[in-house]
PDB file of N, CA and C in Angstrom:
ATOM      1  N   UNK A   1      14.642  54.737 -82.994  1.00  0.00           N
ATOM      2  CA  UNK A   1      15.832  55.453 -83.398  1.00  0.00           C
ATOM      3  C   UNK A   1      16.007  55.344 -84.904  1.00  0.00           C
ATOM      4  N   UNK A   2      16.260  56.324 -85.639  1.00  0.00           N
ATOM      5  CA  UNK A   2      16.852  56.077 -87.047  1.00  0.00           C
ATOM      6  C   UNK A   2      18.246  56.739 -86.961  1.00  0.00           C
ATOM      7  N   UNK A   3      18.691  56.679 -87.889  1.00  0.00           N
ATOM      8  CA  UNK A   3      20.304  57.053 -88.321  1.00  0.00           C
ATOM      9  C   UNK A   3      20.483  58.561 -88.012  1.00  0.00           C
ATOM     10  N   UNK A   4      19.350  59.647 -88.200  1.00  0.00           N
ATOM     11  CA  UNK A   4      19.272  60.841 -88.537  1.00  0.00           C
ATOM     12  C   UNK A   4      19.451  61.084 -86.563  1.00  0.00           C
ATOM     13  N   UNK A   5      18.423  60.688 -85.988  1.00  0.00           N
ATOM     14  CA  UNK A   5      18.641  60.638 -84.260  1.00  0.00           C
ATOM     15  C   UNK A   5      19.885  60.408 -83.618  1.00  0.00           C
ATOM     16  N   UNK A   6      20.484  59.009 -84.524  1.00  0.00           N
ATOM     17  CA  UNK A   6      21.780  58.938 -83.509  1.00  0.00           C
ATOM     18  C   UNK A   6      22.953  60.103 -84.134  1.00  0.00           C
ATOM     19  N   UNK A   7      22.785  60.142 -85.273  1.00  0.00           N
ATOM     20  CA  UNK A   7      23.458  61.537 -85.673  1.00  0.00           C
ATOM     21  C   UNK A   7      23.624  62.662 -84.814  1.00  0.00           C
ATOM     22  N   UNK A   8      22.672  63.366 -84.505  1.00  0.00           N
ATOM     23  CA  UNK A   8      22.120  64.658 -83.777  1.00  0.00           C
ATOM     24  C   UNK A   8      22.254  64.252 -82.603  1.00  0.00           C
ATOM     25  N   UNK A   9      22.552  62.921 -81.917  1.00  0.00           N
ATOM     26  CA  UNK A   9      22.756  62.414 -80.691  1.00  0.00           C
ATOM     27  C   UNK A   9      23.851  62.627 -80.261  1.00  0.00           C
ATOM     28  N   UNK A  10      24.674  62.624 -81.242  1.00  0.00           N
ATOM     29  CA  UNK A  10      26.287  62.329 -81.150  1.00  0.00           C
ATOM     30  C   UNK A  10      26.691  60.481 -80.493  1.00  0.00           C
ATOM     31  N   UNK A  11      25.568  60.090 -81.360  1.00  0.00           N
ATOM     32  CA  UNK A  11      25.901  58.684 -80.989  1.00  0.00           C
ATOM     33  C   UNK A  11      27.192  57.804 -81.593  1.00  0.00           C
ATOM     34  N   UNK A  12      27.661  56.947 -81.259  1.00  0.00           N
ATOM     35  CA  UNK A  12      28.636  56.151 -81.835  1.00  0.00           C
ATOM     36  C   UNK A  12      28.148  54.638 -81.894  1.00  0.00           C
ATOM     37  N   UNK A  13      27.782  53.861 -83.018  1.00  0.00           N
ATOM     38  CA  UNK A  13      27.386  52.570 -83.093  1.00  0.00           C
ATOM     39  C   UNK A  13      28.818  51.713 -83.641  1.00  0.00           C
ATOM     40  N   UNK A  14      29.263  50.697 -82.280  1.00  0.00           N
ATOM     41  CA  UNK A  14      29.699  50.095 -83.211  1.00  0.00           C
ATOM     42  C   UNK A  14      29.604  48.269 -83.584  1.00  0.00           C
ATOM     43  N   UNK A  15      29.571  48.011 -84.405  1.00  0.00           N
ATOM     44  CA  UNK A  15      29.629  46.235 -84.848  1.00  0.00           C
ATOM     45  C   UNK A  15      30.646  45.255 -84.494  1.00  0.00           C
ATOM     46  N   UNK A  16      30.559  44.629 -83.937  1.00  0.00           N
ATOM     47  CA  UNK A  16      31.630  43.431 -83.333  1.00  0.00           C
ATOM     48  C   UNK A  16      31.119  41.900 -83.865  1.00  0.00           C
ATOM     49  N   UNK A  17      32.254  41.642 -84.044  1.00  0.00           N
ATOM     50  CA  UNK A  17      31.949  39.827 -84.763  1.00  0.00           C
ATOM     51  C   UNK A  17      31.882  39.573 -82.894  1.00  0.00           C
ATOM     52  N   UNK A  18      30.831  38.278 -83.185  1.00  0.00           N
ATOM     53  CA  UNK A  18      30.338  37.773 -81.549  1.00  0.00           C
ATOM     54  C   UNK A  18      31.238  36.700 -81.810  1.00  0.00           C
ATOM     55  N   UNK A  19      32.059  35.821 -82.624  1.00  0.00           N
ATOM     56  CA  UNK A  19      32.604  34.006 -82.272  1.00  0.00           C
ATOM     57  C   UNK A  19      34.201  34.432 -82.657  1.00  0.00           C
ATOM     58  N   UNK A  20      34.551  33.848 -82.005  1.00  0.00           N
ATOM     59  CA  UNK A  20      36.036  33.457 -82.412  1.00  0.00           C
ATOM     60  C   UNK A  20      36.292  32.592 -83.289  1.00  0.00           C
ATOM     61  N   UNK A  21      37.612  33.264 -84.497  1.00  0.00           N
ATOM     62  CA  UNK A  21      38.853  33.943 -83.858  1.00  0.00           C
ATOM     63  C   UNK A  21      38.506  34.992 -83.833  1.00  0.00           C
ATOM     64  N   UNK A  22      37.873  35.806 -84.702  1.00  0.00           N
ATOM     65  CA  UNK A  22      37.904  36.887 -85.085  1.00  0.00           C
ATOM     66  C   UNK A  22      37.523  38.162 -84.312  1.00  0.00           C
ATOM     67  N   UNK A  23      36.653  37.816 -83.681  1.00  0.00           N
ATOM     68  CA  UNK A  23      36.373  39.200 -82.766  1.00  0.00           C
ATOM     69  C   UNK A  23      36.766  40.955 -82.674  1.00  0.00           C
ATOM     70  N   UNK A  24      36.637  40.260 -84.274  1.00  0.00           N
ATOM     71  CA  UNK A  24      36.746  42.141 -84.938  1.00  0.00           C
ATOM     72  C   UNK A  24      35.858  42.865 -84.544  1.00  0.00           C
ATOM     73  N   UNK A  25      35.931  44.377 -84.439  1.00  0.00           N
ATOM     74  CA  UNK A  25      34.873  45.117 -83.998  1.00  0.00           C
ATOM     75  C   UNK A  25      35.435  46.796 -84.798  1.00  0.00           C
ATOM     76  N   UNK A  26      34.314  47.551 -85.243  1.00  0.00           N
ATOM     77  CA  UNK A  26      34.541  48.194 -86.026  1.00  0.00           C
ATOM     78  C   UNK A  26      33.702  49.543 -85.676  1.00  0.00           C
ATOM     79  N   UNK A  27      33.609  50.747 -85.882  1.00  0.00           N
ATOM     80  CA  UNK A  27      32.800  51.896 -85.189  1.00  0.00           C
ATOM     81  C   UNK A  27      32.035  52.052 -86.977  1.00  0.00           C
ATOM     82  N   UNK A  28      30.396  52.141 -86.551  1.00  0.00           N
ATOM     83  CA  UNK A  28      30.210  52.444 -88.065  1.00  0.00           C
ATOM     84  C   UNK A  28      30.051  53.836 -88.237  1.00  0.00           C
ATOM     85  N   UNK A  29      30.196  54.009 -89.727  1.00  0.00           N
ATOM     86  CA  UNK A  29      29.732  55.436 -89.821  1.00  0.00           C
ATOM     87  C   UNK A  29      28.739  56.308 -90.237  1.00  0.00           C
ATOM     88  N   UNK A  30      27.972  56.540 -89.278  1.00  0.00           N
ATOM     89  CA  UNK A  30      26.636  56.676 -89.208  1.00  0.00           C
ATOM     90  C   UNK A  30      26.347  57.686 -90.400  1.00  0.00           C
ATOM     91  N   UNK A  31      26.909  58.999 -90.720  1.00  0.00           N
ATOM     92  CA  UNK A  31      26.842  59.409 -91.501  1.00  0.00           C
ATOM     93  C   UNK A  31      26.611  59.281 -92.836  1.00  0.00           C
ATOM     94  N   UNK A  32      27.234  58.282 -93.586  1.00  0.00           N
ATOM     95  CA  UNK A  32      27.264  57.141 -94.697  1.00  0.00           C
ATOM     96  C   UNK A  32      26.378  56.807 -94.175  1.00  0.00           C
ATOM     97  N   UNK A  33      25.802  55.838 -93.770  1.00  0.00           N
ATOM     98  CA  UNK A  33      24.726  54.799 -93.433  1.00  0.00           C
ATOM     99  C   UNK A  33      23.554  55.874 -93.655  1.00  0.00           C
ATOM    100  N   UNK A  34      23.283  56.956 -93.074  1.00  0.00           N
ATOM    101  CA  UNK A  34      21.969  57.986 -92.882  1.00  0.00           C
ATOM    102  C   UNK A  34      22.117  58.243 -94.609  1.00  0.00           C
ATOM    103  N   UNK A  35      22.941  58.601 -95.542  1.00  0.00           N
ATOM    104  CA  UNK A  35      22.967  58.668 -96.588  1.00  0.00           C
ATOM    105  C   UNK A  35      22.774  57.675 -97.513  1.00  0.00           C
ATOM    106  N   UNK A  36      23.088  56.540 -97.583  1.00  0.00           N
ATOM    107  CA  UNK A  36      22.956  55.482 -98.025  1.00  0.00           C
ATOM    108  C   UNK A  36      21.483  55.212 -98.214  1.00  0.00           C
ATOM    109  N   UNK A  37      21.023  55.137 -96.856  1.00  0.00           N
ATOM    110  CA  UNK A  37      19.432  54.636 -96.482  1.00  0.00           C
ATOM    111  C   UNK A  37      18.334  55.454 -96.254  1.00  0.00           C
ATOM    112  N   UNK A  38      18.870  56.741 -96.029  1.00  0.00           N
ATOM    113  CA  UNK A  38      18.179  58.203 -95.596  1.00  0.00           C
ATOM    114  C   UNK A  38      17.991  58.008 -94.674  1.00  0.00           C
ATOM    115  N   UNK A  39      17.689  59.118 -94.082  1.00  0.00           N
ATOM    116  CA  UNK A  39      17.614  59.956 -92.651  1.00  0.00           C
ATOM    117  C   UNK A  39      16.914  59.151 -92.035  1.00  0.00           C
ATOM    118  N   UNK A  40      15.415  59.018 -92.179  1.00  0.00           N
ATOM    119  CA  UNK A  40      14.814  58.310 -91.281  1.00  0.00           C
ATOM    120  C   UNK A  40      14.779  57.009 -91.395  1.00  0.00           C
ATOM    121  N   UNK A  41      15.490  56.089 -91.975  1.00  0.00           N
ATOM    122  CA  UNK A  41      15.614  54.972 -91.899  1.00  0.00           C
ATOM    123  C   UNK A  41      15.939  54.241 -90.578  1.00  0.00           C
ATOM    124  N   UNK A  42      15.059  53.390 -89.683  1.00  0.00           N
ATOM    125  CA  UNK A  42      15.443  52.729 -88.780  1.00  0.00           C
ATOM    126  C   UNK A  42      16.678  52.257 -88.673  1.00  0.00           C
ATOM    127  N   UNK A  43      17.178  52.264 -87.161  1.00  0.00           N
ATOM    128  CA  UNK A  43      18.615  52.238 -86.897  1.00  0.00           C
ATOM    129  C   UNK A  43      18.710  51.279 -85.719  1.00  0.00           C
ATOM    130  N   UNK A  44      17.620  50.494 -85.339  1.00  0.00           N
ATOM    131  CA  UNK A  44      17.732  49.640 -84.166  1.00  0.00           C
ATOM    132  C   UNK A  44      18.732  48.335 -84.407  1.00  0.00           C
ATOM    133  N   UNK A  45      19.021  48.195 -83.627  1.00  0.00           N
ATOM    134  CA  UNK A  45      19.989  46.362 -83.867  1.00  0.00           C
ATOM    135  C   UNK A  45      19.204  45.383 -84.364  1.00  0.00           C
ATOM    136  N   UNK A  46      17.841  45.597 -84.030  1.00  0.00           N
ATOM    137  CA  UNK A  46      17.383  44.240 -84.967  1.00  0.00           C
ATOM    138  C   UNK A  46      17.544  44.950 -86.679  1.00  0.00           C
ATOM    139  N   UNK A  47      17.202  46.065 -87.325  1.00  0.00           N
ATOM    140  CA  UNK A  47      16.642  46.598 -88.379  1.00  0.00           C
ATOM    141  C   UNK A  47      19.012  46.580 -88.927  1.00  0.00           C
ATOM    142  N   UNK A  48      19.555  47.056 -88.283  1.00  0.00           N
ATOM    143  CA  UNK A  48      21.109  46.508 -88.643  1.00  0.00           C
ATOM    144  C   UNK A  48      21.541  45.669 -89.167  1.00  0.00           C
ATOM    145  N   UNK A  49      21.474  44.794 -87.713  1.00  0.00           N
ATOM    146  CA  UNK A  49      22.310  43.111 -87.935  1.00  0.00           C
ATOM    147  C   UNK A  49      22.277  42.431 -88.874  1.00  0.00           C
ATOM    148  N   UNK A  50      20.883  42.335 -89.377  1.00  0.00           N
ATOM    149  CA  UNK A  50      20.582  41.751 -90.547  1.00  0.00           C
ATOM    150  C   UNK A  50      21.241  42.354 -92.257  1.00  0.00           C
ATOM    151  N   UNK A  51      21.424  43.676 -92.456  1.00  0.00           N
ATOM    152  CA  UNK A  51      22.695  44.426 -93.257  1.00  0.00           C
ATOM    153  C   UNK A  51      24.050  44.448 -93.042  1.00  0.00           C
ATOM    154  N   UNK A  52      24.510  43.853 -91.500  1.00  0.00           N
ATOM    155  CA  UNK A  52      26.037  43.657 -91.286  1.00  0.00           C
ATOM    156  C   UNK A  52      26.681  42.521 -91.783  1.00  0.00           C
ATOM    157  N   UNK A  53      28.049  42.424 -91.822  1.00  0.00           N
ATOM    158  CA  UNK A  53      29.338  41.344 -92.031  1.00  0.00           C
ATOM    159  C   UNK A  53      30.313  41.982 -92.145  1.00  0.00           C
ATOM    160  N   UNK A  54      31.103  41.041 -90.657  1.00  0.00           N
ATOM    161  CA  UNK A  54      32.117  41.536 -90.518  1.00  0.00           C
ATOM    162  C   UNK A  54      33.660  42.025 -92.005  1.00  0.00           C
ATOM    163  N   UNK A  55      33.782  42.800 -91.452  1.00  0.00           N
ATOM    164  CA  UNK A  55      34.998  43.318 -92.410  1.00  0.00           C
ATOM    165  C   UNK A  55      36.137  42.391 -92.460  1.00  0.00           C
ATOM    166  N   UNK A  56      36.349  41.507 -92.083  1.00  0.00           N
ATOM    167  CA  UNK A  56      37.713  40.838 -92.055  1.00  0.00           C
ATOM    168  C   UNK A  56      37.319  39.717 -92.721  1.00  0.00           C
ATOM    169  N   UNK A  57      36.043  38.954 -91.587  1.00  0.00           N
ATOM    170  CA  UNK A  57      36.193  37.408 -92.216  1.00  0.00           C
ATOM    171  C   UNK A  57      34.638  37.319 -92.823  1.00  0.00           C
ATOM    172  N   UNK A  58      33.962  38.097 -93.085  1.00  0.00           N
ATOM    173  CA  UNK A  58      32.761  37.897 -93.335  1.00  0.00           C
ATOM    174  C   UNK A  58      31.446  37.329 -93.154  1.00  0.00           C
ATOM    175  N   UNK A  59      32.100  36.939 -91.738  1.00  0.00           N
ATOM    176  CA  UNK A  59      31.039  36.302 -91.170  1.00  0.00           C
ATOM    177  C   UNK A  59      30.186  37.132 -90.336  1.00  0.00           C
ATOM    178  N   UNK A  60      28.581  36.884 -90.274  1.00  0.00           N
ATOM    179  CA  UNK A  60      27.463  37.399 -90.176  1.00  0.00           C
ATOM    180  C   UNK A  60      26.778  37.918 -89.007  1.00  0.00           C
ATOM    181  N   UNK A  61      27.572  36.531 -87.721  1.00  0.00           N
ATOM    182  CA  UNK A  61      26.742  36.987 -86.440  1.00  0.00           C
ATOM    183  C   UNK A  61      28.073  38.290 -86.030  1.00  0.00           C
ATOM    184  N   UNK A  62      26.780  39.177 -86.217  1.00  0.00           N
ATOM    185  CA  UNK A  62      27.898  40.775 -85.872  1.00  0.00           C
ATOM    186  C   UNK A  62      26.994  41.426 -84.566  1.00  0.00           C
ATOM    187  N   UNK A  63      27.265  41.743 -83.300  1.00  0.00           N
ATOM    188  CA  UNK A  63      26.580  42.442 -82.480  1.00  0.00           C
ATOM    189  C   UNK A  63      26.519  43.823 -82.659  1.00  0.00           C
ATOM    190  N   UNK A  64      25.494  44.654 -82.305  1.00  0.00           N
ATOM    191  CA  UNK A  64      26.052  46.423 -82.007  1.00  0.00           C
ATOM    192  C   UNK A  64      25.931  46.965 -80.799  1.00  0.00           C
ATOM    193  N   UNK A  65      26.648  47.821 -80.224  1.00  0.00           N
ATOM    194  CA  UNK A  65      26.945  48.426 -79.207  1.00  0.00           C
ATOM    195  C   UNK A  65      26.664  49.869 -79.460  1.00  0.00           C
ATOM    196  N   UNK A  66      25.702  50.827 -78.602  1.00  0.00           N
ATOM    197  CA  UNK A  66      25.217  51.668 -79.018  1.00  0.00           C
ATOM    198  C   UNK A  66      26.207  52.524 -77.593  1.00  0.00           C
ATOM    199  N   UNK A  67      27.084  53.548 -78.352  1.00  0.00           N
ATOM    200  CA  UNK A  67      27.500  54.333 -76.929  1.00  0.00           C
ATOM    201  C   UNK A  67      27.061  56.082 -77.058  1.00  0.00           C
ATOM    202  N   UNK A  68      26.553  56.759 -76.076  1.00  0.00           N
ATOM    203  CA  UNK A  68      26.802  58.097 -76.213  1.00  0.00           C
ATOM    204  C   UNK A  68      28.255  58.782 -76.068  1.00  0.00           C
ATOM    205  N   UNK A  69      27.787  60.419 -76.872  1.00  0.00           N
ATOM    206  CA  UNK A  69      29.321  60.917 -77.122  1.00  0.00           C
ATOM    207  C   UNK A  69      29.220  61.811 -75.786  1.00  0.00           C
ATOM    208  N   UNK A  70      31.016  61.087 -75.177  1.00  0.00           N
ATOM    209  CA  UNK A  70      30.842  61.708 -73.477  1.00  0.00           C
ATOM    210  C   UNK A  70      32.157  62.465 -73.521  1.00  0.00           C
ATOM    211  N   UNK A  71      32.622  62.983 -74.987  1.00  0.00           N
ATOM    212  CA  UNK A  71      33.651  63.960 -74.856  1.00  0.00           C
ATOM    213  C   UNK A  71      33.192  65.547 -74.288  1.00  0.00           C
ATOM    214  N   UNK A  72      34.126  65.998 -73.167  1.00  0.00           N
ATOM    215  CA  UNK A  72      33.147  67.148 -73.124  1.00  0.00           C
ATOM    216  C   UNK A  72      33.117  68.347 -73.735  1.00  0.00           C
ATOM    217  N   UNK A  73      32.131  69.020 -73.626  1.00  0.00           N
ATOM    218  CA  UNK A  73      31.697  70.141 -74.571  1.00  0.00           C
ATOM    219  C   UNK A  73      32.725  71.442 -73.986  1.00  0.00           C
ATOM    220  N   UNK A  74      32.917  72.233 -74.960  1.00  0.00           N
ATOM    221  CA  UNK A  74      33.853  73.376 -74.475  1.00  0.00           C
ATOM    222  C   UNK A  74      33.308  73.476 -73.338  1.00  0.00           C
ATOM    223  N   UNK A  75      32.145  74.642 -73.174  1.00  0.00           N
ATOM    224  CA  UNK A  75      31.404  75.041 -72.229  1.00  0.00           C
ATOM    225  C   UNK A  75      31.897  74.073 -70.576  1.00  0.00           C
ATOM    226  N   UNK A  76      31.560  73.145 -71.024  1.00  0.00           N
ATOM    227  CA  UNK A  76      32.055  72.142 -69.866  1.00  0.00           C
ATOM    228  C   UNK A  76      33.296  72.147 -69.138  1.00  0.00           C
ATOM    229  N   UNK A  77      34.323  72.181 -70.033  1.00  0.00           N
ATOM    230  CA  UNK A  77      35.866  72.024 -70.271  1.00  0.00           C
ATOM    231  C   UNK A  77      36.486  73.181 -68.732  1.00  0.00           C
ATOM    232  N   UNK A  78      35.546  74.448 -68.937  1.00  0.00           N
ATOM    233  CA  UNK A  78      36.037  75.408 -68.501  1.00  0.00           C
ATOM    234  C   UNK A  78      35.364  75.568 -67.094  1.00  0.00           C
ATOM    235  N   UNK A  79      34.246  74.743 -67.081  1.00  0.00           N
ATOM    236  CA  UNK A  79      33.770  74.982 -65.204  1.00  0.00           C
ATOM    237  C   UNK A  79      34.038  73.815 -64.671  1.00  0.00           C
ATOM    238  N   UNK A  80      34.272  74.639 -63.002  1.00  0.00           N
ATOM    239  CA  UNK A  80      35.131  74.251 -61.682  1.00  0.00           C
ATOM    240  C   UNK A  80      34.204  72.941 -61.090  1.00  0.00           C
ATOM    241  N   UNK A  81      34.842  72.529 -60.519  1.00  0.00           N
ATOM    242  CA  UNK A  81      33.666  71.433 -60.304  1.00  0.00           C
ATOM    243  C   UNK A  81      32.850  72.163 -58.772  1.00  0.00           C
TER     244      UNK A  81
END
C-alpha cells in the first residue's frame, strides 16, 4: 500500500497512543502525508509508526488502524433492498 492507494481507496488511517493516560487517537490525513512524502511512498504500519507521535503527549508507541470508507455512494442511497 502507499499513500496514493489508500487515497483512491477512500481509506481512513487512523493513529492511537497504545499506554495510558493518554489514549489519544487521531484520523491522519492522508492527503498531506501523500504530499509530504509523494504518492508512492509506502504506507504500511511498519513504514508509519516509526514517523508517528502522539499529538498531545508525545509519546511514540502510536498504533494504526486502517478502516475502509463505508459511507454509501449516491447510487446506493437510492436502491430498494
Amino acid at each position: 500500500m502507499t499513500f496514493q492507494t489508500l487515497v483512491d481507496g477512500g481509506m481512513k488511517v487512523t493513529a492511537h497512543r497504545q499506554t495510558s493516560p493518554c489514549h489519544h487517537s487521531q484520523v491522519l490525513d492522508l492527503v498531506k502525508l501523500r504530499d509530504r512524502f509523494v504518492p508512492d511512498a509506502p504506507a504500511m504500519e511498519c513504514d508509519l509508526k516509526p514517523k508517528l507521535r502522539c499529538a498531545r503527549c508525545g509519546g511514540k508507541a502510536v498504533g494504526v488502524i486502517y478502516t475502509p470508507d463505508i459511507t454509501p455512494t449516491a447510487a446506493a442511497v437510492g436502491r430498494s433492498p
